[in-house]
C-alpha atoms as a PDB file:
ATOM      1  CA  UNK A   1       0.000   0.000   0.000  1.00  0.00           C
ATOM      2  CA  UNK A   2       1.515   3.487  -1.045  1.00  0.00           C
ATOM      3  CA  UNK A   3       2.213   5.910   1.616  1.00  0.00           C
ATOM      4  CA  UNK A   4      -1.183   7.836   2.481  1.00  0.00           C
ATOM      5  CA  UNK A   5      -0.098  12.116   2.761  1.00  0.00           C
ATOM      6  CA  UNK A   6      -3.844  12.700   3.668  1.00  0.00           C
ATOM      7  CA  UNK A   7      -3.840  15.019   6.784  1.00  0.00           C
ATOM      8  CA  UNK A   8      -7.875  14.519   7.049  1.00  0.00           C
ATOM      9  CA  UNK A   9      -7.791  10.753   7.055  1.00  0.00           C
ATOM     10  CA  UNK A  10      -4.605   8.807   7.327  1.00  0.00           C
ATOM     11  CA  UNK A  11      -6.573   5.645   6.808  1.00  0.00           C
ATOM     12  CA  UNK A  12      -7.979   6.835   3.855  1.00  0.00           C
ATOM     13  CA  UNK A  13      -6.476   5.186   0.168  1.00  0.00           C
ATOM     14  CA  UNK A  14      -7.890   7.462  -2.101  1.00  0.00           C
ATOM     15  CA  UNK A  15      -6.587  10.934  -2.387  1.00  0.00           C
ATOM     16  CA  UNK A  16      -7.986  13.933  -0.784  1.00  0.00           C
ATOM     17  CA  UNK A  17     -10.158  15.770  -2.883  1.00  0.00           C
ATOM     18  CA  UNK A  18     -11.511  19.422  -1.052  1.00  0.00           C
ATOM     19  CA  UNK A  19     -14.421  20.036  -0.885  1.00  0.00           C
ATOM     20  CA  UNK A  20     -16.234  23.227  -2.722  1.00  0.00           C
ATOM     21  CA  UNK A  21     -16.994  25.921  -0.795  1.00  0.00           C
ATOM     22  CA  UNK A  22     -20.256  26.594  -0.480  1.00  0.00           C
ATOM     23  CA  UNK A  23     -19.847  30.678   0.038  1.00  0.00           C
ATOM     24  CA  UNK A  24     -18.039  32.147  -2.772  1.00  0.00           C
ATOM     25  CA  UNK A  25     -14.457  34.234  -1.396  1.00  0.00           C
ATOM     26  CA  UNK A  26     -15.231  37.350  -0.988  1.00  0.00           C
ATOM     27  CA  UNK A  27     -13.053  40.146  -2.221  1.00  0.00           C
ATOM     28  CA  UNK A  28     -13.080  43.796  -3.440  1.00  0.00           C
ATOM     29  CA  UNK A  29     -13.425  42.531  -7.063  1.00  0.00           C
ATOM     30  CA  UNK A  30     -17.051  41.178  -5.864  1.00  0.00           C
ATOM     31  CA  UNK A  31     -20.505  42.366  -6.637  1.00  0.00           C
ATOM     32  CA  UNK A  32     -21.600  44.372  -3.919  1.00  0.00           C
ATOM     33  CA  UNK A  33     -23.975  43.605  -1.099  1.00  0.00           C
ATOM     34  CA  UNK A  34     -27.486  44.881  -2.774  1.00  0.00           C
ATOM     35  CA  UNK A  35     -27.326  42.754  -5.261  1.00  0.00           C
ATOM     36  CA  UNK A  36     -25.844  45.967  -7.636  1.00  0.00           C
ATOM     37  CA  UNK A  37     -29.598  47.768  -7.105  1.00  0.00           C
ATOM     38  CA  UNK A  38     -27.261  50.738  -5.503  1.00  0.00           C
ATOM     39  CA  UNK A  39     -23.637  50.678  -6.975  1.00  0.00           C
ATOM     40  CA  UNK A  40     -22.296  52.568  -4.293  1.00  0.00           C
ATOM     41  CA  UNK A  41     -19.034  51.076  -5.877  1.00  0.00           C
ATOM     42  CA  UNK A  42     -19.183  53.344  -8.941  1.00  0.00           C
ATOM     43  CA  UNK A  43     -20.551  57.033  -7.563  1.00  0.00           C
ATOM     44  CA  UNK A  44     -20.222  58.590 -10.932  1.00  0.00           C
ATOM     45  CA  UNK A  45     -23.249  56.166 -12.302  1.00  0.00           C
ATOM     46  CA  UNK A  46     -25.286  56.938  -8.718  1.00  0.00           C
ATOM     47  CA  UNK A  47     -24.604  60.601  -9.101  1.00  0.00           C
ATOM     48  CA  UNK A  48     -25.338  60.371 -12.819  1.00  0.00           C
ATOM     49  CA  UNK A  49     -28.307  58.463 -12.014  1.00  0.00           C
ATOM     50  CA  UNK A  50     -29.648  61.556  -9.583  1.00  0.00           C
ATOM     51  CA  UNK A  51     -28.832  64.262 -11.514  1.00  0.00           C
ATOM     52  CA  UNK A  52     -30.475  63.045 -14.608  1.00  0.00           C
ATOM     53  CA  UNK A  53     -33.432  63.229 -12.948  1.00  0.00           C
ATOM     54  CA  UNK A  54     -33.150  66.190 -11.586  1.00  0.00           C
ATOM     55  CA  UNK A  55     -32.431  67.922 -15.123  1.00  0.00           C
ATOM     56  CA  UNK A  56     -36.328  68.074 -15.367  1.00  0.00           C
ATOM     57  CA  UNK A  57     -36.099  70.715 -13.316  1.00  0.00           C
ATOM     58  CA  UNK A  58     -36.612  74.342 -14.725  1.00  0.00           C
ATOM     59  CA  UNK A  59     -33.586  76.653 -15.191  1.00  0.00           C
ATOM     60  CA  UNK A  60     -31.256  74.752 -13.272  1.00  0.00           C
ATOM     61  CA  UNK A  61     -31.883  71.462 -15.690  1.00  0.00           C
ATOM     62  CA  UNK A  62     -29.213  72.847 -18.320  1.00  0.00           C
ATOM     63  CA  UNK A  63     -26.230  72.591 -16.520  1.00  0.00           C
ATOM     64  CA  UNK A  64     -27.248  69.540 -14.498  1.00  0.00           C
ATOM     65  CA  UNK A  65     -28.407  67.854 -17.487  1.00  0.00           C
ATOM     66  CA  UNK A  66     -24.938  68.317 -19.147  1.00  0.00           C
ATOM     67  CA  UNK A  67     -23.273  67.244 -15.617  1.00  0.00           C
ATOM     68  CA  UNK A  68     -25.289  63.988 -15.884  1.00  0.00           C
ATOM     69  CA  UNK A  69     -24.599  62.739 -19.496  1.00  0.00           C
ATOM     70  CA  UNK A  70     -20.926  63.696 -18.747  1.00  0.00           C
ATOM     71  CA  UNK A  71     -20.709  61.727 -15.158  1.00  0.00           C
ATOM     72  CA  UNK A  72     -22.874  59.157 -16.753  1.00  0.00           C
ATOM     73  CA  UNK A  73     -20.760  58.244 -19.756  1.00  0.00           C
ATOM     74  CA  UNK A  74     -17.796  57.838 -16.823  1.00  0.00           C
ATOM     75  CA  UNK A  75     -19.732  55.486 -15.012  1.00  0.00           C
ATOM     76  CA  UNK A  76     -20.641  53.461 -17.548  1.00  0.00           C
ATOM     77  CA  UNK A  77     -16.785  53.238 -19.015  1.00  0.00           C
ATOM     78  CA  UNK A  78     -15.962  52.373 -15.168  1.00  0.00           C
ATOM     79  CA  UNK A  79     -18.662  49.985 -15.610  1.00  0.00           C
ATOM     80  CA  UNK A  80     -16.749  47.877 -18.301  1.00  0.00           C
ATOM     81  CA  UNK A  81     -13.468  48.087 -17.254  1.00  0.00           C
ATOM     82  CA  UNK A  82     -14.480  46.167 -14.306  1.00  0.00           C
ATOM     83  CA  UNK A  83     -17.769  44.690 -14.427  1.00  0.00           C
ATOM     84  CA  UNK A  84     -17.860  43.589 -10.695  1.00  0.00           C
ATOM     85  CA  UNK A  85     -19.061  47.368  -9.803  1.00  0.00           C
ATOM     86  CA  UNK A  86     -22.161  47.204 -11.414  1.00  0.00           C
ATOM     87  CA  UNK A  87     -24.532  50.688 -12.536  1.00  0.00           C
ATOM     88  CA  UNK A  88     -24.695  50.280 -15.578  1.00  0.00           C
ATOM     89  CA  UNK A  89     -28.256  51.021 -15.332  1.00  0.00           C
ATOM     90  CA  UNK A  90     -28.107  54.055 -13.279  1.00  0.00           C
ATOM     91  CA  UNK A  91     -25.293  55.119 -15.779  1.00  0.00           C
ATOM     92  CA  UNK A  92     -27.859  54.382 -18.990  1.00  0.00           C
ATOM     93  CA  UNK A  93     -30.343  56.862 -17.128  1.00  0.00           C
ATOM     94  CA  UNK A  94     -27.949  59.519 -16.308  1.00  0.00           C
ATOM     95  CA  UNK A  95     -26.891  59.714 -19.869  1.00  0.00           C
ATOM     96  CA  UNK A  96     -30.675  59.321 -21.412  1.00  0.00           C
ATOM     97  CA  UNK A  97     -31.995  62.176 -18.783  1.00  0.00           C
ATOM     98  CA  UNK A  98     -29.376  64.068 -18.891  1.00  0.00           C
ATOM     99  CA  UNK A  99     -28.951  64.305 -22.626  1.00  0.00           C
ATOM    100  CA  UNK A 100     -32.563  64.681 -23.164  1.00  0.00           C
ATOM    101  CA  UNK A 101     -33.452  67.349 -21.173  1.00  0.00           C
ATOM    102  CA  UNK A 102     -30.073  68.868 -21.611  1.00  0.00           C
ATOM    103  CA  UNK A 103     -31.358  69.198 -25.168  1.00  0.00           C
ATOM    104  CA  UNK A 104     -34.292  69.961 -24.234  1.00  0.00           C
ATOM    105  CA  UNK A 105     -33.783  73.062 -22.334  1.00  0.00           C
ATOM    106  CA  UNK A 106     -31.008  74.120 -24.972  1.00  0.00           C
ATOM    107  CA  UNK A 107     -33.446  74.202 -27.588  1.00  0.00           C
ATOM    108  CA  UNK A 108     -35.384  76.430 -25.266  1.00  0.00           C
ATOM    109  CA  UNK A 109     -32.702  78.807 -23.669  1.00  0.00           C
ATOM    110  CA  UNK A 110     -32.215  79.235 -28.169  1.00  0.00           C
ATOM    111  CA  UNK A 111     -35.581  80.280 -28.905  1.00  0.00           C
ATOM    112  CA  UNK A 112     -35.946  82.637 -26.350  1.00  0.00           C
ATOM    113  CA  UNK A 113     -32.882  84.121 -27.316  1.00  0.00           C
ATOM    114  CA  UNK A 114     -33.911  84.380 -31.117  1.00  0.00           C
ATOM    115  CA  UNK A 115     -37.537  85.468 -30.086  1.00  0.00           C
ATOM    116  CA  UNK A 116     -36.340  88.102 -28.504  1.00  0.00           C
ATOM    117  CA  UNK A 117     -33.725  88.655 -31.293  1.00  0.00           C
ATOM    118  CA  UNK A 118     -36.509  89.288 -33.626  1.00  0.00           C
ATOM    119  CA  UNK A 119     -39.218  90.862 -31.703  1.00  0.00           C
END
């Protein structure tokens, strides 16, 4: 019989196999804790998230519009250069909201401007 180097069983002939872990290891490459509902791991989506929203709001939406698409689009590229931080989602609407309404209220600040051009 061949020497046994088992530490668990000594007795045992057949070689230790270990046994799978039934919690995956956690480290800071993991998902994070909510499931990636909140990706407090990547603030730029979160904030992006917020402030496209927000960008409905009158006079102020311009420039919070523009901050959203901008901290949106850097969310989402910290997004896929590690995937374990989730927000994608909360990136998508920052950039959606925040483009739109940035438009949006572009379009407007332009009209008044040329309506009162040509009064």
């Amino acid at each position: 019989m061949p020497p046994n180097n088992d530490p668990v069983n000594p007795y045992s002939s057949a070689p230790h196999e270990s046994m799978p872990s039934p919690m995956p290891p956690q480290g800071n490459n993991q998902g994070d804790a909510t499931g990636g509902l909140i990706p407090y791991k990547n603030p730029k989506a979160l904030i992006a998230y917020y402030l496209g929203i927000l960008s409905g709001l009158p006079l102020i939406g311009l420039p919070i519009g523009i901050a959203a698409f901008v901290l949106g689009i850097m969310g989402l590229r910290d997004r896929n250069r590690n995937p374990a931080i989730k927000g994608s989602i909360h990136a998508g609407i920052g950039i959606g909201c925040g483009g739109f309404f940035a438009v949006v209220w572009g379009l407007l600040i332009v009209l008044i401007v040329v309506s009162l051009i040509f009064k």
